[in-house]
N, C-alpha and C. Protein backbone atom coordinates (compact mmCIF):
# COMPACT_ATOMS: atom_id res chain seq x y z
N UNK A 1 -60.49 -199.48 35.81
CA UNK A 1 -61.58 -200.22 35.20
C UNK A 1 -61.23 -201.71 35.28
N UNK A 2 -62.41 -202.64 35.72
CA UNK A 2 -61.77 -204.01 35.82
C UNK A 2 -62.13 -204.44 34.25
N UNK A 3 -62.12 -205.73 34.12
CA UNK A 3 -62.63 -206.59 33.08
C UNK A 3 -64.21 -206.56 33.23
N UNK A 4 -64.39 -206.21 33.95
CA UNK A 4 -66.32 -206.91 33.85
C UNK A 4 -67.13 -205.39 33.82
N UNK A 5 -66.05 -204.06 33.86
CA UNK A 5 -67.05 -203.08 33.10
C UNK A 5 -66.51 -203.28 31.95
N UNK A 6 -67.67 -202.01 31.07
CA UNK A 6 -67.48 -201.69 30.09
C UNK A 6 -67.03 -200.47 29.09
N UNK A 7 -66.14 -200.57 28.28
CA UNK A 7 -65.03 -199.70 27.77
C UNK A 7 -66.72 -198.27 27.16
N UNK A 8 -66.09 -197.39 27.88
CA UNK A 8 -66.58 -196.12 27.17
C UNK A 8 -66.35 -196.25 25.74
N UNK A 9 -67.71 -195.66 25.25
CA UNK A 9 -67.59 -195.21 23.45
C UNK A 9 -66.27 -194.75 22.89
N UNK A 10 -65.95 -194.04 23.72
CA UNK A 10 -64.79 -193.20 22.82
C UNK A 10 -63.29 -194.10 22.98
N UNK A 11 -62.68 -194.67 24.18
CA UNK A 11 -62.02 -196.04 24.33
C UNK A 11 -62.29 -197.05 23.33
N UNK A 12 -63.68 -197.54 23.13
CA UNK A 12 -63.58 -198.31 22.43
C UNK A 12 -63.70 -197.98 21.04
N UNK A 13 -64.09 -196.79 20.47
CA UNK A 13 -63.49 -195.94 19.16
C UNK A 13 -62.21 -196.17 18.38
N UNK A 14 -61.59 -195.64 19.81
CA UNK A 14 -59.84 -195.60 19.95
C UNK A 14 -59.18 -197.12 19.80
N UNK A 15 -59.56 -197.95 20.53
CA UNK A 15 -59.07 -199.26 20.16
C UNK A 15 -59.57 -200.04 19.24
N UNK A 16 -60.70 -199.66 18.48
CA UNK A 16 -60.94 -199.87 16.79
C UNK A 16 -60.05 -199.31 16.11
N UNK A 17 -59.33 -198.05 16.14
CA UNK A 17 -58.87 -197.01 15.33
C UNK A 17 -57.71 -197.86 15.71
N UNK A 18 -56.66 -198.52 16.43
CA UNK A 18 -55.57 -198.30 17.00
C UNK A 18 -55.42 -200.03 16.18
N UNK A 19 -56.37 -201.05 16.36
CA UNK A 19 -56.46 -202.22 15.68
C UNK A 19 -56.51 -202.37 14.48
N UNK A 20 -57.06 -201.16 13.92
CA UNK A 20 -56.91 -200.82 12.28
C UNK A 20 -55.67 -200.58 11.57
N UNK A 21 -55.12 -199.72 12.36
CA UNK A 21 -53.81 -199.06 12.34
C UNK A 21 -53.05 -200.15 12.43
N UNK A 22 -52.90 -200.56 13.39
CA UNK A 22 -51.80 -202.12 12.96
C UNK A 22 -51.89 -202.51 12.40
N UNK A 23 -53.14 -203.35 11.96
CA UNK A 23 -53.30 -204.10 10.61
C UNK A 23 -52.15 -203.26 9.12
N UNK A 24 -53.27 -202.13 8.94
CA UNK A 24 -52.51 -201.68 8.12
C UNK A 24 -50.97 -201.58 7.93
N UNK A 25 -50.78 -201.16 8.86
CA UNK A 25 -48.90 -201.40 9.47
C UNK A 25 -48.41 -202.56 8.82
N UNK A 26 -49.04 -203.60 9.65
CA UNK A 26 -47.84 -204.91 8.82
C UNK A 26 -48.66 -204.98 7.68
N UNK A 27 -49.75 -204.80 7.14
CA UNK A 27 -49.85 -204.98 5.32
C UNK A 27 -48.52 -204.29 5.09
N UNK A 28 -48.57 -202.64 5.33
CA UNK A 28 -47.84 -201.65 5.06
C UNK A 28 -46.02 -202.34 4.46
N UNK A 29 -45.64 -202.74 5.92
CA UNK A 29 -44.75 -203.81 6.15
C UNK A 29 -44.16 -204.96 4.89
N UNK A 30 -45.50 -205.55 5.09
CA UNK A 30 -45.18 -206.64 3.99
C UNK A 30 -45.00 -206.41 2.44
N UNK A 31 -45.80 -205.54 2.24
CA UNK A 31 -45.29 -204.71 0.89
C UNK A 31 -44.15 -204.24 0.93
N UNK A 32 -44.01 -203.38 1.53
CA UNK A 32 -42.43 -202.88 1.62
C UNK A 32 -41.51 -203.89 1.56
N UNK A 33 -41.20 -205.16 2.39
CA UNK A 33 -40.06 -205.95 1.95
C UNK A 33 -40.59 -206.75 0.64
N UNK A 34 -41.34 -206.97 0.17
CA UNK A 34 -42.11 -207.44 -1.00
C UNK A 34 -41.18 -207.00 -1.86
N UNK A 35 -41.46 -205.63 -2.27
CA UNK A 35 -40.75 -204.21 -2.90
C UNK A 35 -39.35 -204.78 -3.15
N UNK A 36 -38.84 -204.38 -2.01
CA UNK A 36 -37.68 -204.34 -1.73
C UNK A 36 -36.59 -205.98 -2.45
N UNK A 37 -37.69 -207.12 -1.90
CA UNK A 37 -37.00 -208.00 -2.43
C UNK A 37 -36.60 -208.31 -3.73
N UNK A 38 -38.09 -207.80 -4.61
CA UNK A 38 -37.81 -207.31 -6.18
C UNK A 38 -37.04 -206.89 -6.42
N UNK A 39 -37.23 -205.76 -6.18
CA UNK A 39 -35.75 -204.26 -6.14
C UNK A 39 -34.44 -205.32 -6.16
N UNK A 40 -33.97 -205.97 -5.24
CA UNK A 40 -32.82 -206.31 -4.93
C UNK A 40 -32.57 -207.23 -6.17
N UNK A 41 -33.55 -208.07 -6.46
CA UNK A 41 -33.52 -209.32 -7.68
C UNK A 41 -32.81 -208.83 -9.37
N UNK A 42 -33.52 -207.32 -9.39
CA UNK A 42 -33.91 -206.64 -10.65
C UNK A 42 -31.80 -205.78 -10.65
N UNK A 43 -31.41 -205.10 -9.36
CA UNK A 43 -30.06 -204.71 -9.67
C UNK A 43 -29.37 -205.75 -9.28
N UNK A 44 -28.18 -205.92 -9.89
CA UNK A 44 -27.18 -206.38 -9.69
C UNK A 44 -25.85 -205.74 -9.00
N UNK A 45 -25.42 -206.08 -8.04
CA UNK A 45 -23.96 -206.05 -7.59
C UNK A 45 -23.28 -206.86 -7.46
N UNK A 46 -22.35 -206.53 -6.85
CA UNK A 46 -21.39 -207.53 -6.62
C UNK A 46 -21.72 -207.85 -5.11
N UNK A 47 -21.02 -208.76 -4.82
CA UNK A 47 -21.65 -209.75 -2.93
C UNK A 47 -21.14 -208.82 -2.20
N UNK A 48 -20.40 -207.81 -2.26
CA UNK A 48 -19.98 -207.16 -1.18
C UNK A 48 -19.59 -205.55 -1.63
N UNK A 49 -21.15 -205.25 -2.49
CA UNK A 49 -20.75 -203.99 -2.63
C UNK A 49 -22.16 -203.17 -3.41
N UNK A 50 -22.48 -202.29 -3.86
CA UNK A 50 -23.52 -201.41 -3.60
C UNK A 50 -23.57 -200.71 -4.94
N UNK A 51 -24.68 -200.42 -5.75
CA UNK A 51 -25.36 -199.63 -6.98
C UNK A 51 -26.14 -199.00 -6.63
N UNK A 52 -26.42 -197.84 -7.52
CA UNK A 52 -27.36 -196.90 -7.52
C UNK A 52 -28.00 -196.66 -9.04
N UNK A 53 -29.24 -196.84 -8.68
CA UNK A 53 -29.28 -196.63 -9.72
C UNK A 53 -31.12 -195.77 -10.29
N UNK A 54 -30.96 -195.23 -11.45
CA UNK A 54 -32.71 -194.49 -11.24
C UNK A 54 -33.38 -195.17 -11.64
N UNK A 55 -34.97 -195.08 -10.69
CA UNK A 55 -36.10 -195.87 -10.99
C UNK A 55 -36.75 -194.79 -11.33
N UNK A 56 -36.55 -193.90 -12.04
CA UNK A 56 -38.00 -193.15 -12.94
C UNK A 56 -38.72 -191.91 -12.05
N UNK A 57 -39.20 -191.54 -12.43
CA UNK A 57 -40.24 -190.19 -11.78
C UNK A 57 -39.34 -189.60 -10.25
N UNK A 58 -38.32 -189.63 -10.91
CA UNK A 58 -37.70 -188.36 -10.35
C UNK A 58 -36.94 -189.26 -8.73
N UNK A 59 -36.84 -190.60 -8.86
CA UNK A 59 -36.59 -191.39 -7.65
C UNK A 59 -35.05 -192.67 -8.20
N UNK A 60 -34.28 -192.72 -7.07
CA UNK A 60 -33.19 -193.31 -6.97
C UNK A 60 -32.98 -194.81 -6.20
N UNK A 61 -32.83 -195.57 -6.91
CA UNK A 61 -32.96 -196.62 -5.86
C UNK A 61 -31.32 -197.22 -5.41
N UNK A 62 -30.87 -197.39 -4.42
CA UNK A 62 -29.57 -198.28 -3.56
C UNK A 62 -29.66 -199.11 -3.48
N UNK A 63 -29.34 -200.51 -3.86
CA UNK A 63 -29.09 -201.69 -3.57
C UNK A 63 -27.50 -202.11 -2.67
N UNK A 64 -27.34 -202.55 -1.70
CA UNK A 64 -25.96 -202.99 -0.95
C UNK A 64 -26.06 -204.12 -0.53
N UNK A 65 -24.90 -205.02 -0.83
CA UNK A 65 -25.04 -206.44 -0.57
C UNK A 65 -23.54 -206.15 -0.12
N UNK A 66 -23.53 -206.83 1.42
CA UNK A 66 -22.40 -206.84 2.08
C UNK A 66 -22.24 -208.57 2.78
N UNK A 67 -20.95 -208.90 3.18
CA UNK A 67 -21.15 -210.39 3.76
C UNK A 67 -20.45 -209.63 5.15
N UNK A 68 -21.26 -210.66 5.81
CA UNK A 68 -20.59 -210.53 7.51
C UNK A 68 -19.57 -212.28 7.50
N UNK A 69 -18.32 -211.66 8.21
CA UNK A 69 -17.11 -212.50 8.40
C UNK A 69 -16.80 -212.54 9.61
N UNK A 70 -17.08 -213.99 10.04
CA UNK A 70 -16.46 -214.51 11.46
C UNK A 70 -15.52 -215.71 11.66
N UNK A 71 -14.58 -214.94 11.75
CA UNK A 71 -13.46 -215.74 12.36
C UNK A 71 -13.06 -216.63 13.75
N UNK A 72 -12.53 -217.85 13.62
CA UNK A 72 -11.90 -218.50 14.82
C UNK A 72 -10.38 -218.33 14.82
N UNK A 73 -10.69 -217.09 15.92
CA UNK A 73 -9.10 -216.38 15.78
C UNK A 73 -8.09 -217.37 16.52
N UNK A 74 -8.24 -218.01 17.68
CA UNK A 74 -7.29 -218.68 18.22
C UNK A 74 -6.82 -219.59 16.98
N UNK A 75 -8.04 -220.24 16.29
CA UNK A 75 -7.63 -221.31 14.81
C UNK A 75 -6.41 -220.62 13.80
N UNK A 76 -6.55 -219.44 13.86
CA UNK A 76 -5.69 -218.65 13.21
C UNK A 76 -4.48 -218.29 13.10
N UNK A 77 -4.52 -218.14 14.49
CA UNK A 77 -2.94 -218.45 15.83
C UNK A 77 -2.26 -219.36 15.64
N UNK A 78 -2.95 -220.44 15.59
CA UNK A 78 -2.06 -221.59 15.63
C UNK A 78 -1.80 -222.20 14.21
N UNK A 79 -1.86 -221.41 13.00
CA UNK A 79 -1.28 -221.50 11.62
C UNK A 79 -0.19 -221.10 11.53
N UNK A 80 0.36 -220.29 12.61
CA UNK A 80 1.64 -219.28 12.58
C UNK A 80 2.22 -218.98 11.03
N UNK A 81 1.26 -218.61 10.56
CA UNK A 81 1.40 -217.42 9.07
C UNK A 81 2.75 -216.80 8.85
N UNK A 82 3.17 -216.66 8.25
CA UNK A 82 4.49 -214.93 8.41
C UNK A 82 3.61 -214.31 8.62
N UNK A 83 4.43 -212.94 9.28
CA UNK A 83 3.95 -212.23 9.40
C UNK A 83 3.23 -210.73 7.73
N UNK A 84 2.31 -210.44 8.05
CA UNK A 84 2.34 -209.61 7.00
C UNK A 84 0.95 -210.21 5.74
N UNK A 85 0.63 -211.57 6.36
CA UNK A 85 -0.44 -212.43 5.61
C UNK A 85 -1.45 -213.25 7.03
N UNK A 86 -1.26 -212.34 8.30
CA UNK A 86 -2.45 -213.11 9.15
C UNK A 86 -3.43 -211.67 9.09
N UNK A 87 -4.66 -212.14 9.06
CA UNK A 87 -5.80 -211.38 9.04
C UNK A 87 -6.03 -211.00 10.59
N UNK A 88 -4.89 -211.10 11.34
CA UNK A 88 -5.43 -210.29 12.60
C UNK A 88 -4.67 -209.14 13.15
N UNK A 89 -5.33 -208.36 14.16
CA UNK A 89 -4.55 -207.37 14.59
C UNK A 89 -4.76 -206.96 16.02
N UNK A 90 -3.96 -206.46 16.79
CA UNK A 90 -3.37 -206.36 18.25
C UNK A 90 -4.72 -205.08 18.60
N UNK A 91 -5.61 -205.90 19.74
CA UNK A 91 -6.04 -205.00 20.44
C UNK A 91 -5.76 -204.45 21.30
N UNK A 92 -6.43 -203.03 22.28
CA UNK A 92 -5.97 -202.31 22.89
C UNK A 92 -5.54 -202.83 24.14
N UNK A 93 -4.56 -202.48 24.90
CA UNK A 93 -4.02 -203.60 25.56
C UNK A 93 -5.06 -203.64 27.32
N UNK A 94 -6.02 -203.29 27.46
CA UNK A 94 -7.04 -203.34 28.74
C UNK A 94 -7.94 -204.83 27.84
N UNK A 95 -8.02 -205.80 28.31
CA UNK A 95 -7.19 -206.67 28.17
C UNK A 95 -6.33 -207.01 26.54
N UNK A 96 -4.96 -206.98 26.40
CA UNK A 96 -4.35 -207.07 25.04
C UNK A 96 -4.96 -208.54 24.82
N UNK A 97 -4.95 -208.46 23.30
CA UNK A 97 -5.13 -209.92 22.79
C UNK A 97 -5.58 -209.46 20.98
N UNK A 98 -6.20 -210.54 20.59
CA UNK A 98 -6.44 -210.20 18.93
C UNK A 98 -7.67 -210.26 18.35
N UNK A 99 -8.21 -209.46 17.31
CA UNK A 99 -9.32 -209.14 16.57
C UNK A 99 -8.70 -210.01 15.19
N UNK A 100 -9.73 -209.85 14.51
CA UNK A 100 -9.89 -210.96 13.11
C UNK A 100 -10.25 -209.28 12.52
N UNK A 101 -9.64 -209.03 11.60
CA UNK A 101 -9.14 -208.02 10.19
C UNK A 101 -9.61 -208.36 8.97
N UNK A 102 -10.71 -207.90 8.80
CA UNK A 102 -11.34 -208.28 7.71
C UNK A 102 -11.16 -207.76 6.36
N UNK A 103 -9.94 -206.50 6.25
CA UNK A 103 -10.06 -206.30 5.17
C UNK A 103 -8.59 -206.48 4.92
N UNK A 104 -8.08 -207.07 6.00
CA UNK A 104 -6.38 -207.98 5.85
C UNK A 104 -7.26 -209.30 5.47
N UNK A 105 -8.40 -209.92 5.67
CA UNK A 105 -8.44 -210.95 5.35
C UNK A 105 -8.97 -210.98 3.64
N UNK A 106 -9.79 -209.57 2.78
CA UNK A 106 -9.93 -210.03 1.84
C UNK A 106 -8.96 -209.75 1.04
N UNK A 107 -8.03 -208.77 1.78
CA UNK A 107 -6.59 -208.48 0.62
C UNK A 107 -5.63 -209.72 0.46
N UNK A 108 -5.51 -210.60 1.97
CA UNK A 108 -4.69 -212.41 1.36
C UNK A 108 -5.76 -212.94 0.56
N UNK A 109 -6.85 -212.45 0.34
CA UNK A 109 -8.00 -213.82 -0.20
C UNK A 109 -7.53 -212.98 -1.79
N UNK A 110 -7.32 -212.55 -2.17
CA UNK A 110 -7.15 -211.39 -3.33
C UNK A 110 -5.82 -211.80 -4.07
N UNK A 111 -4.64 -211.50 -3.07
CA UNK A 111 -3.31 -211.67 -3.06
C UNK A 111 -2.27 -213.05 -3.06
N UNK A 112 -2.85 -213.73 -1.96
CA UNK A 112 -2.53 -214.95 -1.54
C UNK A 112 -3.12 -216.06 -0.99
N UNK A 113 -3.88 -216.40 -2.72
CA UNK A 113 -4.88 -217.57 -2.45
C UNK A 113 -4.42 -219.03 -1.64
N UNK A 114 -3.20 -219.18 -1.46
CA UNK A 114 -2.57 -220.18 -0.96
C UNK A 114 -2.74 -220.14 0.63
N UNK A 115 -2.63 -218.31 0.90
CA UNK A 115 -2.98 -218.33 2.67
C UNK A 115 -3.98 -218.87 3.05
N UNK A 116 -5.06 -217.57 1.87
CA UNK A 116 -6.53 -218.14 2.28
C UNK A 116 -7.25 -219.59 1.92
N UNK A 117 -6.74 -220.36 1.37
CA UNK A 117 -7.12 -221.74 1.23
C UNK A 117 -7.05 -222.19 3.01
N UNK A 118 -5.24 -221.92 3.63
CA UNK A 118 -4.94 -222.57 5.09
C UNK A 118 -6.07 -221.68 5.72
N UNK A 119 -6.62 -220.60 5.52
CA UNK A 119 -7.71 -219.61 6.29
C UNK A 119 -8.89 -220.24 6.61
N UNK A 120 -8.91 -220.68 4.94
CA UNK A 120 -10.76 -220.96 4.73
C UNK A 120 -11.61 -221.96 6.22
N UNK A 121 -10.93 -223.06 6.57
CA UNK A 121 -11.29 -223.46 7.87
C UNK A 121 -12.07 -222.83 8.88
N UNK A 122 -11.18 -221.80 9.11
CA UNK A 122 -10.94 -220.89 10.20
C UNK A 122 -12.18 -219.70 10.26
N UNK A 123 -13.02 -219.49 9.15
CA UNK A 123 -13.68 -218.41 8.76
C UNK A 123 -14.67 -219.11 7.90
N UNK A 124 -16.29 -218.16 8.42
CA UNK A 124 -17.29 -218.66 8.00
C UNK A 124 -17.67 -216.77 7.42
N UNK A 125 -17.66 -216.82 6.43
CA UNK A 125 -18.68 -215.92 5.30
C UNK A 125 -20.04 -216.12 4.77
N UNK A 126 -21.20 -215.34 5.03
CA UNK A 126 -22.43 -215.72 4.91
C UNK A 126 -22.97 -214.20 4.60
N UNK A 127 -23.47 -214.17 3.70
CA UNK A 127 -24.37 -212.77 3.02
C UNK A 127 -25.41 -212.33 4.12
N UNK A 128 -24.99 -210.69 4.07
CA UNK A 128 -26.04 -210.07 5.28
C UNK A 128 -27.03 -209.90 4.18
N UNK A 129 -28.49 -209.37 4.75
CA UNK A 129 -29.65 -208.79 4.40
C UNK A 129 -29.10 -207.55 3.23
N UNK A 130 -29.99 -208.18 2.11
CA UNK A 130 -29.81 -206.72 1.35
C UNK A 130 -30.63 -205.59 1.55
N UNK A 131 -29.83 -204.24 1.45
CA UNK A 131 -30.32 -202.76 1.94
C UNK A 131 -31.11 -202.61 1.00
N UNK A 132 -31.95 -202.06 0.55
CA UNK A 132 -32.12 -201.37 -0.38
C UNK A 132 -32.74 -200.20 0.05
N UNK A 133 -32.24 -198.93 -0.56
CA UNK A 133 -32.70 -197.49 -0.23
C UNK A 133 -33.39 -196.87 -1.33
N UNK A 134 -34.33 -195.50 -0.87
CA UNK A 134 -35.09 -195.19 -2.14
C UNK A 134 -35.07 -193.61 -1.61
N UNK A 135 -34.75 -193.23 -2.66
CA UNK A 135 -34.15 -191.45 -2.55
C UNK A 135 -35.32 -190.64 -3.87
N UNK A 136 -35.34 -189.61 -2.95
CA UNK A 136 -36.00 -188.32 -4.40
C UNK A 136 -35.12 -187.88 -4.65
N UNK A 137 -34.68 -187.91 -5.85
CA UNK A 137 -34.07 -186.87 -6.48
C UNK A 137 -34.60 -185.40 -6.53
């Protein structure tokens, strides 16, 4: 069919029905993170960790607030740490070299605020998107 006929009844039915349908979709959409952003406002966690808790008529709501951590590992390298307080660790050796250890990095941030002060440079922490999940009980 070029452009200059014209769409059969039932085609053009279908692409009423199909234009509707989207619409609705992102309303659909926008409520939902609407929701959700509430939801997230109303529980509390902690920045890097997750509640559950019940919203009523028989339904469960999840809230998870996690941070994503990126490191400048060579910056890291060249602190020459002792060993036992660098947040990195030996990858597989096709090519060997080093990963940034994120949960070596929040146990010095925990342990040895003095490392992670020389760290803080080196590493940018920034809050991911909060989850929020909704369960039937």
């Amino acid at each position: 069919m070029t452009t200059e006929e014209q769409a059969s009844p039932e085609l053009e039915q279908l692409a009423g029905e199909l234009a509707t349908a989207k619409r609705m979709e992102a309303e659909a959409k926008e409520a939902r993170i609407k929701a959700e952003e509430a939801i997230a406002e109303l529980v509390e966690t902690a920045e890097n960790g997750s509640k559950t808790v019940s919203a009523g008529a028989g339904l469960k709501v999840t809230v998870k607030r996690s941070l994503i951590i990126k490191a400048d590992v060579d910056g890291i390298r060249g602190l020459n740490l002792p060993e036992g307080v660098v947040p990195l660790m030996m990858t597989d050796p096709q090519p060997a070299g080093y990963a940034f250890d994120k949960k070596a990095y929040e146990n010095i941030i925990e342990n040895h605020p003095d490392v992670a002060a020389k760290l803080a440079s080196f590493v940018t922490v920034v809050p991911a998107k909060v989850s929020v999940t909704l369960k039937i009980a």
